[in-house]
C-alpha atoms as a PDB file:
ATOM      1  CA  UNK A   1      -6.000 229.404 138.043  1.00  0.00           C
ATOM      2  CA  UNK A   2      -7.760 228.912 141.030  1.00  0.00           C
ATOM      3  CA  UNK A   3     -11.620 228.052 141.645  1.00  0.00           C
ATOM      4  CA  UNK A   4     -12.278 231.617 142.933  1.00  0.00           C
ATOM      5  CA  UNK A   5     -10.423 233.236 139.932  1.00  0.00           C
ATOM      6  CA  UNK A   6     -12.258 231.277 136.979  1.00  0.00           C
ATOM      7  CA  UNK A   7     -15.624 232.532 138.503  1.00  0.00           C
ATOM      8  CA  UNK A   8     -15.091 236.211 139.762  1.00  0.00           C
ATOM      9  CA  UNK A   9     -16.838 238.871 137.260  1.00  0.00           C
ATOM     10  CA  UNK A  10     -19.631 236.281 136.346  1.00  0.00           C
ATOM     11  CA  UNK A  11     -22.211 237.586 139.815  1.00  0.00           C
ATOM     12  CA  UNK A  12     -25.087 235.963 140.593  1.00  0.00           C
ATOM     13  CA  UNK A  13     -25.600 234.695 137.039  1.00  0.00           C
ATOM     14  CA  UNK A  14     -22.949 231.998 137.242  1.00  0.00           C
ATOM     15  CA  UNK A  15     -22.326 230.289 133.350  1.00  0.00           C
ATOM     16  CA  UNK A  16     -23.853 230.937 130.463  1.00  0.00           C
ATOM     17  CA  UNK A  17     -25.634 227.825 130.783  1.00  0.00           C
ATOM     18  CA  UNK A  18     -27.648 229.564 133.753  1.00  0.00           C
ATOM     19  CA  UNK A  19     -28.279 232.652 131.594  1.00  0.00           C
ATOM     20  CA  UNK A  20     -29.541 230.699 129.000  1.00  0.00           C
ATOM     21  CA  UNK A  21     -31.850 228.337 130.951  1.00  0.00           C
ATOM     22  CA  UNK A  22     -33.320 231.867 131.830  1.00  0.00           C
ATOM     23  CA  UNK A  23     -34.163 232.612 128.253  1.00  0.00           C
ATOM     24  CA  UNK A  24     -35.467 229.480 127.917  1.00  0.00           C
ATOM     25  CA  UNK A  25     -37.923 229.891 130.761  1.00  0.00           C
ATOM     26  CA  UNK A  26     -38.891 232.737 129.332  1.00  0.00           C
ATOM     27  CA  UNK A  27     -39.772 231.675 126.453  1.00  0.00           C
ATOM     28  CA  UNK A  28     -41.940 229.085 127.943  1.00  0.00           C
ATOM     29  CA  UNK A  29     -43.597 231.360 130.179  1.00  0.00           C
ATOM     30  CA  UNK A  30     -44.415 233.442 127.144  1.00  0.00           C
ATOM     31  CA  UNK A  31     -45.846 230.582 125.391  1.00  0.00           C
ATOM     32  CA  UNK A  32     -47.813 228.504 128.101  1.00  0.00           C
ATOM     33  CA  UNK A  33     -51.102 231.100 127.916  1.00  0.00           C
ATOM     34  CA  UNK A  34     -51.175 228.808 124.774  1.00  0.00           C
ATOM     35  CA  UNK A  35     -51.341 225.741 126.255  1.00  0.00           C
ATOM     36  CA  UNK A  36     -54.405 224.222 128.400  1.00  0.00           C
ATOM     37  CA  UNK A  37     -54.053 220.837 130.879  1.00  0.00           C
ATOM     38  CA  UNK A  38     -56.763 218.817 129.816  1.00  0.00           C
ATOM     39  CA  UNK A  39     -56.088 215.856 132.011  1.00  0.00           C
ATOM     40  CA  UNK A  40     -53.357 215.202 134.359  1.00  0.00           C
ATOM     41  CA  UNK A  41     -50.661 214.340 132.253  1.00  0.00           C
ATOM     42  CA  UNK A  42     -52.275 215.723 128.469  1.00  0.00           C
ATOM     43  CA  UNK A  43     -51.621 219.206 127.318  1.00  0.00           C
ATOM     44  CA  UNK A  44     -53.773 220.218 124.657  1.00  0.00           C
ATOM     45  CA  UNK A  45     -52.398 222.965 122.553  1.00  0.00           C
ATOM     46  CA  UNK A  46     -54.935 225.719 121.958  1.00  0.00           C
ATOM     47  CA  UNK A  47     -56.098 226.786 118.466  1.00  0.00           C
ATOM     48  CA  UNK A  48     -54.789 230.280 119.064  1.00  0.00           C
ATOM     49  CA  UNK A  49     -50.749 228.757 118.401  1.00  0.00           C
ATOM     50  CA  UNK A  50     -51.549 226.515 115.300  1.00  0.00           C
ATOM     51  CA  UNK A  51     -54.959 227.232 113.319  1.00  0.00           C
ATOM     52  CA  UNK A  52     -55.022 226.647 109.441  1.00  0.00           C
ATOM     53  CA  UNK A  53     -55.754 230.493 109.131  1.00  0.00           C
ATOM     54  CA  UNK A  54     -53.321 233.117 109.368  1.00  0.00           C
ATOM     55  CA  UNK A  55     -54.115 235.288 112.464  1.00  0.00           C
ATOM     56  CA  UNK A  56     -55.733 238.302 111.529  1.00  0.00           C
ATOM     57  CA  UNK A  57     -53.926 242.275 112.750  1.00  0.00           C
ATOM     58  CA  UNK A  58     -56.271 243.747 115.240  1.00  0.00           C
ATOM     59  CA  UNK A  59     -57.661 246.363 113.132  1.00  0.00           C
ATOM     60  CA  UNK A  60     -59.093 243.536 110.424  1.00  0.00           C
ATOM     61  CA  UNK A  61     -60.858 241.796 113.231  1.00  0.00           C
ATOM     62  CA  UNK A  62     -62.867 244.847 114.709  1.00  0.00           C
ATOM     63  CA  UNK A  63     -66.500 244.559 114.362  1.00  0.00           C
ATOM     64  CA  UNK A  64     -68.474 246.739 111.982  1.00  0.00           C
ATOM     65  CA  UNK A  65     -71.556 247.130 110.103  1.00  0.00           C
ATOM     66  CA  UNK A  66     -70.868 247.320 106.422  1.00  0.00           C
ATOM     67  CA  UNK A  67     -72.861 247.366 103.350  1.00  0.00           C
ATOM     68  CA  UNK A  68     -72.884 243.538 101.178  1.00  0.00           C
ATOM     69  CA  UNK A  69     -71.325 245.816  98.377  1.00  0.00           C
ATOM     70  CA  UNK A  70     -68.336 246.908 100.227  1.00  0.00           C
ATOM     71  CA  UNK A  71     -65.307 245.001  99.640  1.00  0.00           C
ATOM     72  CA  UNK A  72     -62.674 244.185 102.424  1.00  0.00           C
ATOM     73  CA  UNK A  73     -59.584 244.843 101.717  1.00  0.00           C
ATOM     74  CA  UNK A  74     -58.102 241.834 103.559  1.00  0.00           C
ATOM     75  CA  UNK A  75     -60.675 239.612 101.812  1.00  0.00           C
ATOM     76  CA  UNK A  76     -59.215 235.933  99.546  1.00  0.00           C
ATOM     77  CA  UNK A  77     -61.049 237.771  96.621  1.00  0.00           C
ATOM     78  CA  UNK A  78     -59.387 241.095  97.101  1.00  0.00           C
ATOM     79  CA  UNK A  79     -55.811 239.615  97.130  1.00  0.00           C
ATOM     80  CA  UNK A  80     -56.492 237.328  94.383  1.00  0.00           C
ATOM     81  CA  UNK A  81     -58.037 240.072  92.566  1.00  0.00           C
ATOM     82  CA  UNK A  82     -54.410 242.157  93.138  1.00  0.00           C
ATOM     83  CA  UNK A  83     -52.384 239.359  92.198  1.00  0.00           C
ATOM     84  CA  UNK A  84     -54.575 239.193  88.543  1.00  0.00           C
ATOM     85  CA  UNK A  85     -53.743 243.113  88.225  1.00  0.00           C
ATOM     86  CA  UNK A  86     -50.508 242.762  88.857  1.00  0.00           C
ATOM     87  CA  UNK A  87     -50.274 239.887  86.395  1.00  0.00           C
ATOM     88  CA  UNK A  88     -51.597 242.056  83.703  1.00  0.00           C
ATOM     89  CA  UNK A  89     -49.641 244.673  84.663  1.00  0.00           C
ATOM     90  CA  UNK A  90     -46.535 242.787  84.006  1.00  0.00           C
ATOM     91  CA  UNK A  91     -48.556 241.478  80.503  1.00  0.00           C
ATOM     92  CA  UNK A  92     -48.710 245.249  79.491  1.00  0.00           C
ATOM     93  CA  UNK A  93     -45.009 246.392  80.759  1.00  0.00           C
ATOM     94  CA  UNK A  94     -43.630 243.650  77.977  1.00  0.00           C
ATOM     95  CA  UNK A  95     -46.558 243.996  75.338  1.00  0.00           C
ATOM     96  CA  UNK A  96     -46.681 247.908  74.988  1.00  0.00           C
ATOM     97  CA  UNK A  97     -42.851 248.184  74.046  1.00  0.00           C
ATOM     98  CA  UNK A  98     -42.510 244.972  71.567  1.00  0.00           C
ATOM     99  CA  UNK A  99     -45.867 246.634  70.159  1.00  0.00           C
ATOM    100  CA  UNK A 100     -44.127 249.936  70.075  1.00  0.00           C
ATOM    101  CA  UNK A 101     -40.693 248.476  68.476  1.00  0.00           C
ATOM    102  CA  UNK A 102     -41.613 245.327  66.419  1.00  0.00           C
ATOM    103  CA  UNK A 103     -45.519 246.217  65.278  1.00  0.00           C
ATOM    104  CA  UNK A 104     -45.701 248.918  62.441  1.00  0.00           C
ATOM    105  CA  UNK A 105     -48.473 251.039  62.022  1.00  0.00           C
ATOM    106  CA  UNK A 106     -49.310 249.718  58.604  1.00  0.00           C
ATOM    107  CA  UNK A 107     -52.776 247.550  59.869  1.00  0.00           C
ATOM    108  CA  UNK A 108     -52.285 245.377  57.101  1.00  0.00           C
ATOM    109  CA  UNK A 109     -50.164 242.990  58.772  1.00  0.00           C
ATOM    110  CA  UNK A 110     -51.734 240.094  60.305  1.00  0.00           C
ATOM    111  CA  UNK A 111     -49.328 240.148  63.514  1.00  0.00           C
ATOM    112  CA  UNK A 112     -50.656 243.615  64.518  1.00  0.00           C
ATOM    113  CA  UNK A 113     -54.054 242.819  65.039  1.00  0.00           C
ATOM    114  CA  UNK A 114     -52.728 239.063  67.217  1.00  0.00           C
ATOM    115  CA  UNK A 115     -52.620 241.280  70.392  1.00  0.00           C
ATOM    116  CA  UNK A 116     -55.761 243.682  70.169  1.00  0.00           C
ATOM    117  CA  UNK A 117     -58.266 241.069  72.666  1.00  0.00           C
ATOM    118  CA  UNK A 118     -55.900 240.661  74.752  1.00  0.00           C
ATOM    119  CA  UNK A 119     -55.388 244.125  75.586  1.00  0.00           C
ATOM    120  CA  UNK A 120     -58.708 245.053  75.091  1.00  0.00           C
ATOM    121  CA  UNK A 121     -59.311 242.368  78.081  1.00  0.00           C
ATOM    122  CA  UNK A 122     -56.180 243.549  80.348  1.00  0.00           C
ATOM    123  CA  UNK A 123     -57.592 247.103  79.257  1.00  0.00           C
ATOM    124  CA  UNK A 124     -61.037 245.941  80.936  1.00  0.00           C
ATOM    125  CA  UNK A 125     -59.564 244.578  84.030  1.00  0.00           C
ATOM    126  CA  UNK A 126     -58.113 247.718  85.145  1.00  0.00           C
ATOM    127  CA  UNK A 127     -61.644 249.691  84.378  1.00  0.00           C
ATOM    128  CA  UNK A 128     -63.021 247.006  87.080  1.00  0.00           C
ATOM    129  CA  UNK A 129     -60.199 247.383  89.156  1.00  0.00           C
ATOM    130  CA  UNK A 130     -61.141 251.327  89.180  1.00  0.00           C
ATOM    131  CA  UNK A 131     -64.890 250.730  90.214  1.00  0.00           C
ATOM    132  CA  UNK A 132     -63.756 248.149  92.988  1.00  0.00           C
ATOM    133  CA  UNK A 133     -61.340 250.297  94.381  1.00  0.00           C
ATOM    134  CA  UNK A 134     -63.941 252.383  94.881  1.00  0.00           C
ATOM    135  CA  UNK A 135     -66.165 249.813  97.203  1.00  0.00           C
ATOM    136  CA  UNK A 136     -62.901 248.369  99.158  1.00  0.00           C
ATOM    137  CA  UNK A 137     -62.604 249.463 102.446  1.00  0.00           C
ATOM    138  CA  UNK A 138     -59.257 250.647 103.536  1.00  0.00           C
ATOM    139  CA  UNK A 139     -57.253 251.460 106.680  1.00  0.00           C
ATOM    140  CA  UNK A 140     -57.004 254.849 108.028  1.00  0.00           C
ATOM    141  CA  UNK A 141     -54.152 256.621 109.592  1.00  0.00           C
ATOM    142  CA  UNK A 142     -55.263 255.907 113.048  1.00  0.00           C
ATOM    143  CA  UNK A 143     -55.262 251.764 112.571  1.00  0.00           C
ATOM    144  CA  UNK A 144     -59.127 251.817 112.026  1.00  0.00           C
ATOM    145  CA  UNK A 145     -60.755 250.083 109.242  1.00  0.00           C
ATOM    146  CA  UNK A 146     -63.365 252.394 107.069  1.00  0.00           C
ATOM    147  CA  UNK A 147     -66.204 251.139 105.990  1.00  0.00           C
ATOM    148  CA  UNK A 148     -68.242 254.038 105.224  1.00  0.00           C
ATOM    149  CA  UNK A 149     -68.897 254.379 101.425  1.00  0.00           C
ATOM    150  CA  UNK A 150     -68.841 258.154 101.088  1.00  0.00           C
ATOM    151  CA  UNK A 151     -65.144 257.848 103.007  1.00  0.00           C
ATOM    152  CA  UNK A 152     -64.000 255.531 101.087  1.00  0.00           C
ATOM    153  CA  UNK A 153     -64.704 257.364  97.648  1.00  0.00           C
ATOM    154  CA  UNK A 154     -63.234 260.591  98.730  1.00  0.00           C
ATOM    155  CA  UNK A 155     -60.335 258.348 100.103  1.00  0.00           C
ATOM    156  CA  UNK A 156     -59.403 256.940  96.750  1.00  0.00           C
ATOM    157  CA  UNK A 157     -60.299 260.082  94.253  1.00  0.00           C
ATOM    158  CA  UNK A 158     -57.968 261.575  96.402  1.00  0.00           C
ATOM    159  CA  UNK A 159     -55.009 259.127  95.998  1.00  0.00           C
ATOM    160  CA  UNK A 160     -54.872 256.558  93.348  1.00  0.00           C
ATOM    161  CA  UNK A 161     -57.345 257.743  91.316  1.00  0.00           C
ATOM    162  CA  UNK A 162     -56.219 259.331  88.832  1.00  0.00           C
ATOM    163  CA  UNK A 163     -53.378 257.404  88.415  1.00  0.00           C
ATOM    164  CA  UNK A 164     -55.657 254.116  87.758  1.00  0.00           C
ATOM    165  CA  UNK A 165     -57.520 256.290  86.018  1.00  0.00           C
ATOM    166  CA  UNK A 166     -54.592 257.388  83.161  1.00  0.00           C
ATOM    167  CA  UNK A 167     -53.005 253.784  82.923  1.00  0.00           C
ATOM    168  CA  UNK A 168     -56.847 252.101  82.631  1.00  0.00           C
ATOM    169  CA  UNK A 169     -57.792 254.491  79.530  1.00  0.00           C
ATOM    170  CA  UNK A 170     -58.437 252.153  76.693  1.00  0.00           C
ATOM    171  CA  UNK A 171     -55.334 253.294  73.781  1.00  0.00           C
ATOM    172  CA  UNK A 172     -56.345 250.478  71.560  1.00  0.00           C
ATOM    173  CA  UNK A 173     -59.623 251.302  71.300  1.00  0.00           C
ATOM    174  CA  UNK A 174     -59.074 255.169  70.763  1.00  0.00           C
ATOM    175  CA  UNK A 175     -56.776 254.536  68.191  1.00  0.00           C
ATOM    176  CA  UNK A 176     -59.567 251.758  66.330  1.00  0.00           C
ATOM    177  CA  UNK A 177     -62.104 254.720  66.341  1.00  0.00           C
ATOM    178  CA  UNK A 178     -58.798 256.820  64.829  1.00  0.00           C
ATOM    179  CA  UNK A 179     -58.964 259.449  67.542  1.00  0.00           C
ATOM    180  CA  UNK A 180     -56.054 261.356  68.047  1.00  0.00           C
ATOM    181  CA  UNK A 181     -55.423 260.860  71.413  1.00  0.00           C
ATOM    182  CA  UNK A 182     -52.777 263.259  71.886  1.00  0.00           C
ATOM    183  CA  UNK A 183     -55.214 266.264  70.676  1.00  0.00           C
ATOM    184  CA  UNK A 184     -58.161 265.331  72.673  1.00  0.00           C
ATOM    185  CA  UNK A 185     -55.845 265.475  75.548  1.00  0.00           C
ATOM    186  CA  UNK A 186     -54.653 269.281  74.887  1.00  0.00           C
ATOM    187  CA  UNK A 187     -57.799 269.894  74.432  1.00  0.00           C
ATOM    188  CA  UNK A 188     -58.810 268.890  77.528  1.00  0.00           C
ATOM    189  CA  UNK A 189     -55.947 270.402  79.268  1.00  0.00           C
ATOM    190  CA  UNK A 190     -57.103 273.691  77.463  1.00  0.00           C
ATOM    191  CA  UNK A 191     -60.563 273.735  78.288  1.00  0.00           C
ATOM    192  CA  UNK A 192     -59.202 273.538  82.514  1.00  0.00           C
END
């Protein structure tokens, strides 16, 4: 095989080293708005490529005037907050069924009262959950962050609302009081 032979069909390009020094240059071109020449031979790295925060989407980082009692929905508190929820979330997916199969009705027993704080408590989380959701702001369909109470009200009566609404209502309790719940339901229903 002759010189000309192992090279036609590659162009201009030449070897795949060549192709890949391209990338590579690339790469660095991409990444040197990042980097700043402080001195002759120093680069300093700018605080944009390595920060202790994560960077923040566009849309979280717009500037607007909100109301102290409006909660962001990108806030440390707010995911915090969701991670708690969905921790008693999971608490109530494995207590309602044991309750259900291994707790009788008879109130008698000691073990069926060993659960009723704790789900009175989980039962109270989600009832704040409900009233926060209600003062967390939360990203429209065109990338814009609302912060407008009235907007954000309709925006979640309208969605999850009813839904939080059903899983928050407090069974324990209505059964303590001995209210049928299943009646006062239908006769809800029936009155609409």
């Amino acid at each position: 095989m002759t010189d000309s032979e192992k090279y036609k069909g590659r162009g201009k390009a030449g070897t795949h080293f060549s192709s890949a020094r391209r990338r590579s240059r690339a790469v660095l071109y991409h990444i040197s708005g990042h980097l700043q020449k402080q001195e002759k031979s120093k680069l300093k790295i700018n605080n944009n490529v390595f920060r202790n925060q994560p960077a923040l989407p566009e849309y979280k980082v717009a500037d607007a005037k909100k109301s102290k009692f409006i909660l962001l929905h990108y806030s440390t508190f707010k995911a915090l907050w969701d991670w708690l929820i969905l921790l008693a979330t999971f608490y109530v997916a494995v207590t309602v069924p044991y309750n259900v199969c291994f707790i009788g009705i008879d109130e008698n027993l000691p073990s069926a009262r060993s659960t009723t704080v704790s789900d009175i408590s989980v039962e109270i989380l989600f009832i704040i959950d409900i009233i926060l959701n209600f003062r967390t702001t939360y990203v429209s369909k065109s990338g814009q962050v609302i912060f407008e109470a009235r907007s954000i009200c309709i925006h979640y009566v309208t969605t999850w609302f009813i839904i939080d609404l059903v899983a928050a209502l407090p069974f324990d309790l209505l059964y303590a009081f001995n209210v049928n719940v299943v009646s006062t339901i239908f006769t809800i229903i029936e009155h609409f």
